[in-house]
C-alpha atoms as a PDB file:
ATOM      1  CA  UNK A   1     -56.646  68.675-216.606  1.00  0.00           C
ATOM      2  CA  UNK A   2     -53.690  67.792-218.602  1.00  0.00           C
ATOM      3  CA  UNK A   3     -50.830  65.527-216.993  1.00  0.00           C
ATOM      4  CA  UNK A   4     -47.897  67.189-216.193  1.00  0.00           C
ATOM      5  CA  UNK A   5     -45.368  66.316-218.697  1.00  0.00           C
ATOM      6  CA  UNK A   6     -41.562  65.555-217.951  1.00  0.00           C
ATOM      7  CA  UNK A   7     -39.380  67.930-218.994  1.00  0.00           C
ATOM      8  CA  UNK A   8     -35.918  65.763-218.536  1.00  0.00           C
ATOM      9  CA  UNK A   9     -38.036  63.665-221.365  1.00  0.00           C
ATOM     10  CA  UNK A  10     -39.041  66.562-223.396  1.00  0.00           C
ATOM     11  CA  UNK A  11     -35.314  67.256-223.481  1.00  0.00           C
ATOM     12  CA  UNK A  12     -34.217  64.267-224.432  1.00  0.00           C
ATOM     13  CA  UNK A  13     -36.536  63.898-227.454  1.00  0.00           C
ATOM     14  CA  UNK A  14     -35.243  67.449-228.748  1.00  0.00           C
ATOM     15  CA  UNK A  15     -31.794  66.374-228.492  1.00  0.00           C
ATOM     16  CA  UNK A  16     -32.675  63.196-230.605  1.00  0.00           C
ATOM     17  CA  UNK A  17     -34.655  65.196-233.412  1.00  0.00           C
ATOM     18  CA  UNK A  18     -31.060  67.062-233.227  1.00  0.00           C
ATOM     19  CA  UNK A  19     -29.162  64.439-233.522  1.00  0.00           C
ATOM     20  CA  UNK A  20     -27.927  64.230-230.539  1.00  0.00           C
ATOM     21  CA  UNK A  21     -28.686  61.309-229.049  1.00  0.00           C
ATOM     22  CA  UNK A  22     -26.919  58.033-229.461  1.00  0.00           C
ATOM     23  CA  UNK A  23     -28.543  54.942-227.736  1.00  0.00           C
ATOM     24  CA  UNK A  24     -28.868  51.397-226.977  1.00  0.00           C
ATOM     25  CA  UNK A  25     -25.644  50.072-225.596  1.00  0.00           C
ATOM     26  CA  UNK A  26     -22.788  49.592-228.369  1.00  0.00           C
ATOM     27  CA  UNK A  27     -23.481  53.322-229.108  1.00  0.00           C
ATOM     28  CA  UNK A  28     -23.432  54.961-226.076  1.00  0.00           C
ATOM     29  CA  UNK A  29     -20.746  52.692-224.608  1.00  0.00           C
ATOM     30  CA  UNK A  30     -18.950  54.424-227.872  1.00  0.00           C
ATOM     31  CA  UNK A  31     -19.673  58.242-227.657  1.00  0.00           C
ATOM     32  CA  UNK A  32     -18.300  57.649-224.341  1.00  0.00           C
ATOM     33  CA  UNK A  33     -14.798  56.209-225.373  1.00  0.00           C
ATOM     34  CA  UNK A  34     -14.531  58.524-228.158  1.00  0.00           C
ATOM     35  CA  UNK A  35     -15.839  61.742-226.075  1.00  0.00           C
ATOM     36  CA  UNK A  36     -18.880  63.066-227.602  1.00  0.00           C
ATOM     37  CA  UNK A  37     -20.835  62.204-225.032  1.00  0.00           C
ATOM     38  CA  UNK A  38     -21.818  65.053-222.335  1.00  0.00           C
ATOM     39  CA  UNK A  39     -24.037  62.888-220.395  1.00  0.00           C
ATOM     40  CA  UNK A  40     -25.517  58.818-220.022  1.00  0.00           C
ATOM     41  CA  UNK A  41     -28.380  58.199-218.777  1.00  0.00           C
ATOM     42  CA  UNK A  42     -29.703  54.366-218.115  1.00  0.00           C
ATOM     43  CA  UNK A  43     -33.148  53.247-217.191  1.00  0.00           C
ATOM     44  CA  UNK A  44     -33.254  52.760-213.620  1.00  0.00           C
ATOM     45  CA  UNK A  45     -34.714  49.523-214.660  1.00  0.00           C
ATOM     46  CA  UNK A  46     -31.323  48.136-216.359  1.00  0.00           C
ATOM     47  CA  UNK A  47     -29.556  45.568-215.792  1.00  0.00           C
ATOM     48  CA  UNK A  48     -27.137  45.749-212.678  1.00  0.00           C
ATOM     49  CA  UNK A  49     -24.386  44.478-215.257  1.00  0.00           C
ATOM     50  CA  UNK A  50     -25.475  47.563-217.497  1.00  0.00           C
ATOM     51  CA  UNK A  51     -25.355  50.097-214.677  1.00  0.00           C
ATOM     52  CA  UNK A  52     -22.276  49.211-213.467  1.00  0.00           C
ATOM     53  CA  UNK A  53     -20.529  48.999-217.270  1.00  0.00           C
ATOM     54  CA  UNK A  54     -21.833  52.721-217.650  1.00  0.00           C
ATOM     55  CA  UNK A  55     -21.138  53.488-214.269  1.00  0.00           C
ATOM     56  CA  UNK A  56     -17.025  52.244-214.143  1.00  0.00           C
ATOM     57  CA  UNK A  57     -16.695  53.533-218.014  1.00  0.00           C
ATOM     58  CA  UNK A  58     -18.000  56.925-217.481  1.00  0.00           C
ATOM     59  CA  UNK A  59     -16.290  57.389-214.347  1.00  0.00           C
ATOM     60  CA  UNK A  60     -12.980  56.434-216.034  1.00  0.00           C
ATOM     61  CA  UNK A  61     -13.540  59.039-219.256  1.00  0.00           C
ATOM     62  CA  UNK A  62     -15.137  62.048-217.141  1.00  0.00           C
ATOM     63  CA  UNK A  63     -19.315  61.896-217.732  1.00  0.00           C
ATOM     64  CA  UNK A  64     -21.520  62.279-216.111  1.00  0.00           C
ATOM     65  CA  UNK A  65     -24.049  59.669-215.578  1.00  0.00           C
ATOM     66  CA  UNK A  66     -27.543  59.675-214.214  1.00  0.00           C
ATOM     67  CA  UNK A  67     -30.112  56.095-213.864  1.00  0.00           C
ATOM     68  CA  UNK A  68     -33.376  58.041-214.589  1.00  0.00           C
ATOM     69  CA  UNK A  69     -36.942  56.789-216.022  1.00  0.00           C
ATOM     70  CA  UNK A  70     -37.571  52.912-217.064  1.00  0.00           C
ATOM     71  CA  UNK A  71     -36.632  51.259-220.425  1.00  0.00           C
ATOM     72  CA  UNK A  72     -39.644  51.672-222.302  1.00  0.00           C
ATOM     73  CA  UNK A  73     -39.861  55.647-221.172  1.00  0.00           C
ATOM     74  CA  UNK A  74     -36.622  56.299-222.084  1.00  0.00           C
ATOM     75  CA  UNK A  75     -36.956  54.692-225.577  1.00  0.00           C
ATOM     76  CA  UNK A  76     -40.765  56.171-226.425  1.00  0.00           C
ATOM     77  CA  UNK A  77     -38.934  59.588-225.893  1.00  0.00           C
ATOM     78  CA  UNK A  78     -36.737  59.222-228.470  1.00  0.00           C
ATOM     79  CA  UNK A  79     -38.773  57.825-231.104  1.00  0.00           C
ATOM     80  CA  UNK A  80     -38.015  54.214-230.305  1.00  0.00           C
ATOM     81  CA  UNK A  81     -38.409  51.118-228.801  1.00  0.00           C
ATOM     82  CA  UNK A  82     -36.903  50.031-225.620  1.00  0.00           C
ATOM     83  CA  UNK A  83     -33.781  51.620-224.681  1.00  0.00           C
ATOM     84  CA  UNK A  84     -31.707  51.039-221.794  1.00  0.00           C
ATOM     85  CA  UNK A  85     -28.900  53.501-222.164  1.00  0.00           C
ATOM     86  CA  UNK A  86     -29.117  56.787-223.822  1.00  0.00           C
ATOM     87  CA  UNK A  87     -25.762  59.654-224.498  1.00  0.00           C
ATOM     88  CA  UNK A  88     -26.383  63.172-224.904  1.00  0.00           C
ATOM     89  CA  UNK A  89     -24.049  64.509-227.217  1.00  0.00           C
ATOM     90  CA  UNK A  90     -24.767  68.040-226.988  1.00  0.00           C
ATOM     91  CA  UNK A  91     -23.355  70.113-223.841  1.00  0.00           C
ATOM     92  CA  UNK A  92     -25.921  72.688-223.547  1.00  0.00           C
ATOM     93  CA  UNK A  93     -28.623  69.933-223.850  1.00  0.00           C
ATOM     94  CA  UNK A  94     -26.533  67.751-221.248  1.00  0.00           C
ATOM     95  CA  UNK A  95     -26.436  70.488-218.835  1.00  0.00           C
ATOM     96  CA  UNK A  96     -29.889  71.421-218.888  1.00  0.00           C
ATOM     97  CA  UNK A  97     -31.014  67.971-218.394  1.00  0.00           C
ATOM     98  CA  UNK A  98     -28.979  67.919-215.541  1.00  0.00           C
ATOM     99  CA  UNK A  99     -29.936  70.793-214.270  1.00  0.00           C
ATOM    100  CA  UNK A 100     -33.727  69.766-214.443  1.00  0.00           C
ATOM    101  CA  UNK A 101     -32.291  66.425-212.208  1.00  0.00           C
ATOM    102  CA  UNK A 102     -31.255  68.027-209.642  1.00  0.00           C
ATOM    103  CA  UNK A 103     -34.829  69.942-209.555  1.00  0.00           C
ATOM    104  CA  UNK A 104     -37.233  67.009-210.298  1.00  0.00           C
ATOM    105  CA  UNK A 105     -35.691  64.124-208.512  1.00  0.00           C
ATOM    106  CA  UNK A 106     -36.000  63.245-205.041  1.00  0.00           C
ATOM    107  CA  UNK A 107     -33.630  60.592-205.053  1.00  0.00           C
ATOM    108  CA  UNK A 108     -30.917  62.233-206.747  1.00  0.00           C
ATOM    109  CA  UNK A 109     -28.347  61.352-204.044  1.00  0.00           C
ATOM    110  CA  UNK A 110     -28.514  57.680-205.633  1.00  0.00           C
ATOM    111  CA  UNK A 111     -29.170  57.971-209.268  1.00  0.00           C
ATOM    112  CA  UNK A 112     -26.171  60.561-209.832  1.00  0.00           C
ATOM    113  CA  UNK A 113     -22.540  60.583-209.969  1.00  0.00           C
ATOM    114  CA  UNK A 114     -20.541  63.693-210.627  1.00  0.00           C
ATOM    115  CA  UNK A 115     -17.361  63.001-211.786  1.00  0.00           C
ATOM    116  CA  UNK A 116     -14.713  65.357-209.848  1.00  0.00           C
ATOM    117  CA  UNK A 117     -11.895  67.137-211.480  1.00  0.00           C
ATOM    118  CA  UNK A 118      -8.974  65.605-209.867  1.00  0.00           C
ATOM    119  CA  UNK A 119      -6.688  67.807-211.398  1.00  0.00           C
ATOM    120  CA  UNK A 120      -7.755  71.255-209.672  1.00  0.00           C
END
């Protein structure tokens, strides 16, 4: 029987053969200020000085942000070593990922932040 593979994953390594991943932490910390970035995610097992750096900065520029999968996962995904902090810079990709969240994670009432329009 073959293990179920994770799609959120699966995702993510399409979007980096795409080019449209930018990780590690000085390069998602800058899609983010610049706005190409559609969506962070950060290992769940990050530091709580990482989470809360992506958490206030991508509350303040509008993205969303999800803590999903561990360092090393998130890293082997995309073709590299360990990775704490990962920006997808492609929207359709960054929806879909998000929409596979909402399906596959149980604990999705603590690992994501939607970022409300305060304007409508």
């Amino acid at each position: 029987m073959r293990p179920k593979r994770d799609r959120i994953l699966s995702l993510l390594s399409i979007a980096e053969r795409g080019g449209f991943v930018k990780s590690g932490e000085f390069q998602t910390e800058a899609s983010v200020k610049e706005g190409s970035a559609c969506l962070v995610i950060v290992a769940k097992d990050a530091s709580d000085n990482t989470r809360k750096k992506f958490q206030n900065s991508c509350t303040y520029y509008a993205v969303p942000f999800l803590l999903y999968a561990d360092r090393e996962t998130l890293g082997h995904a995309i073709g590299k070593d360990f990775r704490a902090s990962v920006s997808v810079t492609d929207k359709g990709l960054a929806d879909r990922i998000r929409e596979l969240y909402e399906i596959q994670s149980p604990e999705k009432e603590e690992m994501i932040w939607e970022v409300a329009n305060e304007n409508t």
